[in-house]
N, C-alpha and C. Protein backbone atom coordinates (compact mmCIF):
# COMPACT_ATOMS: atom_id res chain seq x y z
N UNK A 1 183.17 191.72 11.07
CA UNK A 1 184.29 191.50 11.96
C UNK A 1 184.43 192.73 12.83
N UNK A 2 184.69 192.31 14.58
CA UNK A 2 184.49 193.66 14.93
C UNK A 2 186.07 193.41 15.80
N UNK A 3 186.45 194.75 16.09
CA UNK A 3 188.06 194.47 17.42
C UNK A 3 187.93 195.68 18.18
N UNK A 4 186.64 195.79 18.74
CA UNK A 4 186.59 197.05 19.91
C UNK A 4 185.89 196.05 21.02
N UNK A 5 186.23 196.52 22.25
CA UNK A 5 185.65 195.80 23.05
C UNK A 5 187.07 195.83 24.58
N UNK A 6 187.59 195.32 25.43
CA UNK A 6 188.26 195.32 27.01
C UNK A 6 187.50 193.81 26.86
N UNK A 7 189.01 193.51 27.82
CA UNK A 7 188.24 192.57 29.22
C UNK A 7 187.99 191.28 28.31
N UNK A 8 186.95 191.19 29.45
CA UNK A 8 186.09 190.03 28.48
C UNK A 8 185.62 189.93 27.58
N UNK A 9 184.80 191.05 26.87
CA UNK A 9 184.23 191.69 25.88
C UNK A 9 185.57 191.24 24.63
N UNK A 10 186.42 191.53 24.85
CA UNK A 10 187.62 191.63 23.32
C UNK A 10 188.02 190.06 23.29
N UNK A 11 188.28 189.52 24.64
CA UNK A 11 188.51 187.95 23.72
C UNK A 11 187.40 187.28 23.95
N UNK A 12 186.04 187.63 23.61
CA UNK A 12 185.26 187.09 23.35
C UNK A 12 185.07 187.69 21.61
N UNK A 13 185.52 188.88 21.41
CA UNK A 13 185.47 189.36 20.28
C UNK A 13 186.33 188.96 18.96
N UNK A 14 187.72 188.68 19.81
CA UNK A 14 188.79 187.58 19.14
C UNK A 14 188.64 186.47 18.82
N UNK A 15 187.59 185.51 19.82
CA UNK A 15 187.48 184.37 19.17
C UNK A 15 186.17 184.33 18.25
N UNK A 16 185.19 185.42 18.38
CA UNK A 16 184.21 185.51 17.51
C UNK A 16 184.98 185.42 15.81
N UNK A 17 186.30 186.52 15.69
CA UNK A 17 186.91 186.60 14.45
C UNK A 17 187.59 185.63 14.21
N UNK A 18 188.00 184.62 14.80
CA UNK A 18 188.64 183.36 14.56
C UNK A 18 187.64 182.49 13.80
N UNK A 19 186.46 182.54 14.69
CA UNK A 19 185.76 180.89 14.39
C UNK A 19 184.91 181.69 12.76
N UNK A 20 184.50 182.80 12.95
CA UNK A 20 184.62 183.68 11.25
C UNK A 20 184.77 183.38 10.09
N UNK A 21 186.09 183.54 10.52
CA UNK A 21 186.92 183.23 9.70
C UNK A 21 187.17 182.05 8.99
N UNK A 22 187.39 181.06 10.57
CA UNK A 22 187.73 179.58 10.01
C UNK A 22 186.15 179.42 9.39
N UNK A 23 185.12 179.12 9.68
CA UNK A 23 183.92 178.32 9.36
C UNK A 23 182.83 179.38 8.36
N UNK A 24 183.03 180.78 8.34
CA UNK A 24 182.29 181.82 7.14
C UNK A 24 182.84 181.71 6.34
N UNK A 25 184.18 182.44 5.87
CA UNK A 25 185.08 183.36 5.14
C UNK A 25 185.68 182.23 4.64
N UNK A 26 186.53 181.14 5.36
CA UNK A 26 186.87 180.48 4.47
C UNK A 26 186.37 179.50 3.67
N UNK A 27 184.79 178.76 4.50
CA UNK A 27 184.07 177.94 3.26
C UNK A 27 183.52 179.05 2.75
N UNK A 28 183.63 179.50 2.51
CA UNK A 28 182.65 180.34 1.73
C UNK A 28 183.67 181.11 0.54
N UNK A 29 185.13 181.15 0.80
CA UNK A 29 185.86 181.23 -0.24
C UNK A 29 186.01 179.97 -1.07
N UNK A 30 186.25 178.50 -0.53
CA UNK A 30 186.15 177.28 -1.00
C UNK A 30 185.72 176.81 -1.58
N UNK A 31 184.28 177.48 -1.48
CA UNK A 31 182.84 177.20 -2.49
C UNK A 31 183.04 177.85 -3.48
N UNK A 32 183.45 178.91 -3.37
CA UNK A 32 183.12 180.31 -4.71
C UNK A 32 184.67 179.50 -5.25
N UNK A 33 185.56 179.54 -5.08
CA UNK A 33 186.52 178.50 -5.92
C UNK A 33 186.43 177.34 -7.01
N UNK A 34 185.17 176.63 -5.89
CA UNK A 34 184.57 175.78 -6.85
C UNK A 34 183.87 176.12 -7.36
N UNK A 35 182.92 176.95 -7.64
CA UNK A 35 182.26 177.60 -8.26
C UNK A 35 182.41 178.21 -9.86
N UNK A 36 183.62 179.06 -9.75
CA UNK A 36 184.11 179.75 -11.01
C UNK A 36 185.11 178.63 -11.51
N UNK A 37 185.80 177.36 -10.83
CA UNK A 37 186.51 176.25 -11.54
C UNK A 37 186.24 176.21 -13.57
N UNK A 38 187.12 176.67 -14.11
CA UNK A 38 186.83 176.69 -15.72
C UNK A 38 188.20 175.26 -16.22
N UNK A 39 187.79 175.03 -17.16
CA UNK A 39 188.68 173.90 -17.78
C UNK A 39 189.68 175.14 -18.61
N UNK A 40 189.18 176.11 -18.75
CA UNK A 40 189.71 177.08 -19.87
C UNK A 40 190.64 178.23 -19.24
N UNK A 41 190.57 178.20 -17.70
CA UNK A 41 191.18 179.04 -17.24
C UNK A 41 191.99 178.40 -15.96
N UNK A 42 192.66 177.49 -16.33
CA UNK A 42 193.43 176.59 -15.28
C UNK A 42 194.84 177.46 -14.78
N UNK A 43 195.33 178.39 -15.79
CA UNK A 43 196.19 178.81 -15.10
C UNK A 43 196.48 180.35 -14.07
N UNK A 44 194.59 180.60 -14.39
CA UNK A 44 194.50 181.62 -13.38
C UNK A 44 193.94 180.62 -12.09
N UNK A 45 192.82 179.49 -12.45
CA UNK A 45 192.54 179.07 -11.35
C UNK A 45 193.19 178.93 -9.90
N UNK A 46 194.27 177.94 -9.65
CA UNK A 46 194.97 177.97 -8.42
C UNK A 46 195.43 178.95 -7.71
N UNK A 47 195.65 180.36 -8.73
CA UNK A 47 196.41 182.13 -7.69
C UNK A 47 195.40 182.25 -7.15
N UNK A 48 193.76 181.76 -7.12
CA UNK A 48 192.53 182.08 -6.01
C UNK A 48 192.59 181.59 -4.91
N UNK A 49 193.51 180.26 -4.84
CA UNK A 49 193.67 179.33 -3.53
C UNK A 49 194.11 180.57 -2.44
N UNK A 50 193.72 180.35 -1.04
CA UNK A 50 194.45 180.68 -0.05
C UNK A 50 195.81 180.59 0.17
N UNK A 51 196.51 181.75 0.72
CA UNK A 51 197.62 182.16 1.13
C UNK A 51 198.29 182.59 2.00
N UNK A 52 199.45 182.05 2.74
CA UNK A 52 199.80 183.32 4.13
C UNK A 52 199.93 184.35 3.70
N UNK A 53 199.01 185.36 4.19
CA UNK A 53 199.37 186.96 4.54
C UNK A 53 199.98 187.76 5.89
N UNK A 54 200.28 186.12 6.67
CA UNK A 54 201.24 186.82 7.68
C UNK A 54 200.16 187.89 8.96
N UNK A 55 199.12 187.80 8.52
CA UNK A 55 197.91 188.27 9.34
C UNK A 55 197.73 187.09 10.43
N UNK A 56 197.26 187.78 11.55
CA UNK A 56 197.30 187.22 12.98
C UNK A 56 195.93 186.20 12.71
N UNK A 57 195.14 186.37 12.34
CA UNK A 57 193.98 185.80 11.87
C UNK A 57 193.76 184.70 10.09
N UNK A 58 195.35 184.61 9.92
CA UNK A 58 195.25 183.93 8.63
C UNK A 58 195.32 182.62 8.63
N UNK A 59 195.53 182.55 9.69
CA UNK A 59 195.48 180.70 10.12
C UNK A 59 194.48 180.26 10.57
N UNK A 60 193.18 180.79 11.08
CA UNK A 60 191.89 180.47 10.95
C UNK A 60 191.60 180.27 9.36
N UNK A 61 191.43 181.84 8.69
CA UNK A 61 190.86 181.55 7.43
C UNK A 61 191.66 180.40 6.94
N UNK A 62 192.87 179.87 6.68
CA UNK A 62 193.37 178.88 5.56
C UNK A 62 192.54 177.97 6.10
N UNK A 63 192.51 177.67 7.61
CA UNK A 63 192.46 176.46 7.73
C UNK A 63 190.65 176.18 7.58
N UNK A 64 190.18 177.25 7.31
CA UNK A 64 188.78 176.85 6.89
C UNK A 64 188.42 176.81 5.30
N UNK A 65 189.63 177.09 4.53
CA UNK A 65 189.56 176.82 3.24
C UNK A 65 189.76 175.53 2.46
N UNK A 66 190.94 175.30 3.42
CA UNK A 66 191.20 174.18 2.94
C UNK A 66 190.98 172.46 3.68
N UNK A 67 189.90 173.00 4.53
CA UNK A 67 189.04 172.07 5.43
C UNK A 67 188.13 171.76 4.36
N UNK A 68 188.04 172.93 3.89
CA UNK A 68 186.30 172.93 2.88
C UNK A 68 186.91 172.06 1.65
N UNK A 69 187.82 172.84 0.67
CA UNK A 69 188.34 172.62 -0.55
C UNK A 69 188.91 171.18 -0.52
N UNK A 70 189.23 170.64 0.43
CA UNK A 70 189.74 169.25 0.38
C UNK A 70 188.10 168.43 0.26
N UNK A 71 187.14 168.72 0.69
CA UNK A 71 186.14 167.92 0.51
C UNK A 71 185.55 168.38 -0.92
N UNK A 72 185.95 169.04 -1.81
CA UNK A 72 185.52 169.71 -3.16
C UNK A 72 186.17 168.80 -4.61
N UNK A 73 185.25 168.87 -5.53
CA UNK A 73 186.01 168.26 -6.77
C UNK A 73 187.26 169.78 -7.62
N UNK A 74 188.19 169.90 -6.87
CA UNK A 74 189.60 171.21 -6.90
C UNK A 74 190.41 170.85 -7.40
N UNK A 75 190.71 169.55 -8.13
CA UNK A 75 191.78 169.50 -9.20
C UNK A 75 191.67 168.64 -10.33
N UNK A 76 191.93 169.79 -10.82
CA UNK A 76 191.68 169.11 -12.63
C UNK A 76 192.83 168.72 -13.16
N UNK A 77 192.72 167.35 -13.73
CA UNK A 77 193.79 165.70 -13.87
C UNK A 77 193.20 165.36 -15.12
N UNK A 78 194.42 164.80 -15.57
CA UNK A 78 194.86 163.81 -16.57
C UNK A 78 195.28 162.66 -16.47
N UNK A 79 194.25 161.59 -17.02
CA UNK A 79 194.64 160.13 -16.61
C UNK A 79 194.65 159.56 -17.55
N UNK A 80 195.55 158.72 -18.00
CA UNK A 80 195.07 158.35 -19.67
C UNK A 80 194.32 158.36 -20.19
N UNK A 81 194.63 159.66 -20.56
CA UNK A 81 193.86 160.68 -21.86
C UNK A 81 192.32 161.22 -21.26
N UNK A 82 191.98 161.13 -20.33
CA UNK A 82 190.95 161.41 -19.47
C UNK A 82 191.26 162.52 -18.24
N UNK A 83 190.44 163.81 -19.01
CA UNK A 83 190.96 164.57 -18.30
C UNK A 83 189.64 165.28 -17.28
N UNK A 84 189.44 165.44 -16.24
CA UNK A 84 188.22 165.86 -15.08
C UNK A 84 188.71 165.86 -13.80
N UNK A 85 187.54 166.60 -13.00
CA UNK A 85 187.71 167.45 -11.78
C UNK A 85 188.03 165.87 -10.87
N UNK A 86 188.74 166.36 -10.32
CA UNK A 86 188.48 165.36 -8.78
C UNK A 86 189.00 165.70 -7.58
N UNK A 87 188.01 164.94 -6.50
CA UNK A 87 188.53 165.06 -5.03
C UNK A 87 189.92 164.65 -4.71
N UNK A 88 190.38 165.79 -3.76
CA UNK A 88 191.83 165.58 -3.32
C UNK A 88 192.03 163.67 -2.44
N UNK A 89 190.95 163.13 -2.38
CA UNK A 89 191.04 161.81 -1.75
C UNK A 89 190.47 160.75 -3.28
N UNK A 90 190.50 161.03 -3.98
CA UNK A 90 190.30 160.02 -4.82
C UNK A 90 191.27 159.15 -5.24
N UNK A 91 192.59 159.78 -5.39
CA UNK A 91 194.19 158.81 -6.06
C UNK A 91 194.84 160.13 -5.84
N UNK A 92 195.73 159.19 -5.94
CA UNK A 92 197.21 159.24 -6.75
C UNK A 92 197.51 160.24 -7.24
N UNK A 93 198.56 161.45 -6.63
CA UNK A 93 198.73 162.32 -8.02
C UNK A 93 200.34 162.33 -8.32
N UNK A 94 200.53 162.13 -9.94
CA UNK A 94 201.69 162.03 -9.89
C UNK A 94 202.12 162.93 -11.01
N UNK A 95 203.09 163.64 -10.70
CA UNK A 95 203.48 164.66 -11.78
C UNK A 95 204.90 164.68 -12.61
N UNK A 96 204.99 164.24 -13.88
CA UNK A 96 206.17 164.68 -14.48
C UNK A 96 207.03 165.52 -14.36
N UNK A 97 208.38 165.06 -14.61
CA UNK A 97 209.56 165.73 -14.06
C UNK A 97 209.66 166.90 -14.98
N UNK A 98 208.25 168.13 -14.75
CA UNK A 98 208.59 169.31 -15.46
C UNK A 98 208.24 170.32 -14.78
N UNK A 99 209.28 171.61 -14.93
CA UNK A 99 209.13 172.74 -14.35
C UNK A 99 207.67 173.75 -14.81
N UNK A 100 207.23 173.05 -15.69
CA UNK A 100 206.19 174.48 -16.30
C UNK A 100 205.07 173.43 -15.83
N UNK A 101 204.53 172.73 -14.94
CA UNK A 101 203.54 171.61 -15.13
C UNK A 101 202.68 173.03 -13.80
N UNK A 102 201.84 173.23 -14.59
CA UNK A 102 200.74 174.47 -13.93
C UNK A 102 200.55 173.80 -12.17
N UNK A 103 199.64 172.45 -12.55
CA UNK A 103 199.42 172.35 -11.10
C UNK A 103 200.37 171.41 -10.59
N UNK A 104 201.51 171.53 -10.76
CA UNK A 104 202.53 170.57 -9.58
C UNK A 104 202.90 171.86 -9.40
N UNK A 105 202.93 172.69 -10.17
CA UNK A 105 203.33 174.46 -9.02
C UNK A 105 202.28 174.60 -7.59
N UNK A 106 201.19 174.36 -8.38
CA UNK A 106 200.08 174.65 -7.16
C UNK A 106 200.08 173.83 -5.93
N UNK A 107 200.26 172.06 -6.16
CA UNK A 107 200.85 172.04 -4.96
C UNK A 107 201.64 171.82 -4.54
N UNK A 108 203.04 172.06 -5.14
CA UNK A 108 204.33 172.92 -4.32
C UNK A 108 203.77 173.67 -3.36
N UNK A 109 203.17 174.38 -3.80
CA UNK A 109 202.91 175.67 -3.07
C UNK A 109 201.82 175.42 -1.42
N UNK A 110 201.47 174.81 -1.52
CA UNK A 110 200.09 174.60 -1.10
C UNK A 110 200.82 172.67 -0.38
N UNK A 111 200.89 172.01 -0.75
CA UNK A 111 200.86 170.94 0.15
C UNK A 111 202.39 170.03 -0.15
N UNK A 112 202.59 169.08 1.04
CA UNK A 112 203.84 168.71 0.36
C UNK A 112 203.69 167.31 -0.49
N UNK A 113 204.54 167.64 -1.27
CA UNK A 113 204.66 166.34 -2.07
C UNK A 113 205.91 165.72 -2.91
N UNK A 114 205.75 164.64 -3.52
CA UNK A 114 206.56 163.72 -4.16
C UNK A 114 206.57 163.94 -5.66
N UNK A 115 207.97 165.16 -6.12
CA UNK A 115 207.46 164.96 -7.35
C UNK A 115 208.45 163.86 -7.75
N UNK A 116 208.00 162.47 -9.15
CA UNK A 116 209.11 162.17 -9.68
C UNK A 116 209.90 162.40 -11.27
């Protein structure tokens, strides 16, 4: 990533760190997400997801994370009594009316939804 440059030179240099960001940095965090995914470590898993840092450039990276991670098997479900990875487009997610439920924190956090 570079930010020296005038003129033409710098927002050509700006959007070099944008598209970076969006299409390197963040599939490439998306992958390594899926990558280290453990059944055994679910409640460190989701603090790896992307986050605002309020950086001028953080809205490229999310939005190349979670461009990527939505096409990834990123959440691990329980379906009667069947529990495995799946794509954010496969079903339904529905979460019990509980405060400690690991991933209805995660996507609180991260997308909106319906808890009931």
């Amino acid at each position: 990533i570079t930010h020296d440059g005038t003129g033409d030179d710098k927002e050509t240099l700006i959007l070099w760190n944008q598209q970076l960001l969006k299409h390197g940095v963040g599939v490439a965090w998306a992958l390594l997400i899926e990558y280290i995914k453990n059944n055994k470590h679910l409640d460190s898993y989701y603090n790896f997801w992307a986050k605002n840092a309020n950086s001028s450039l953080d809205r490229y990276l999310i939005q190349g994370f979670y461009q990527k991670i939505s096409e990834l098997e990123c959440f691990y479900t329980l379906y009667k009594n069947e529990r495995k990875w799946m794509y954010p487009t496969d079903d339904i997610y529905f979460f019990e009316d509980r405060e400690d439920t690991l991933l209805s924190q995660a996507f609180k956090e991260h997308f909106q939804i319906v808890n009931q």
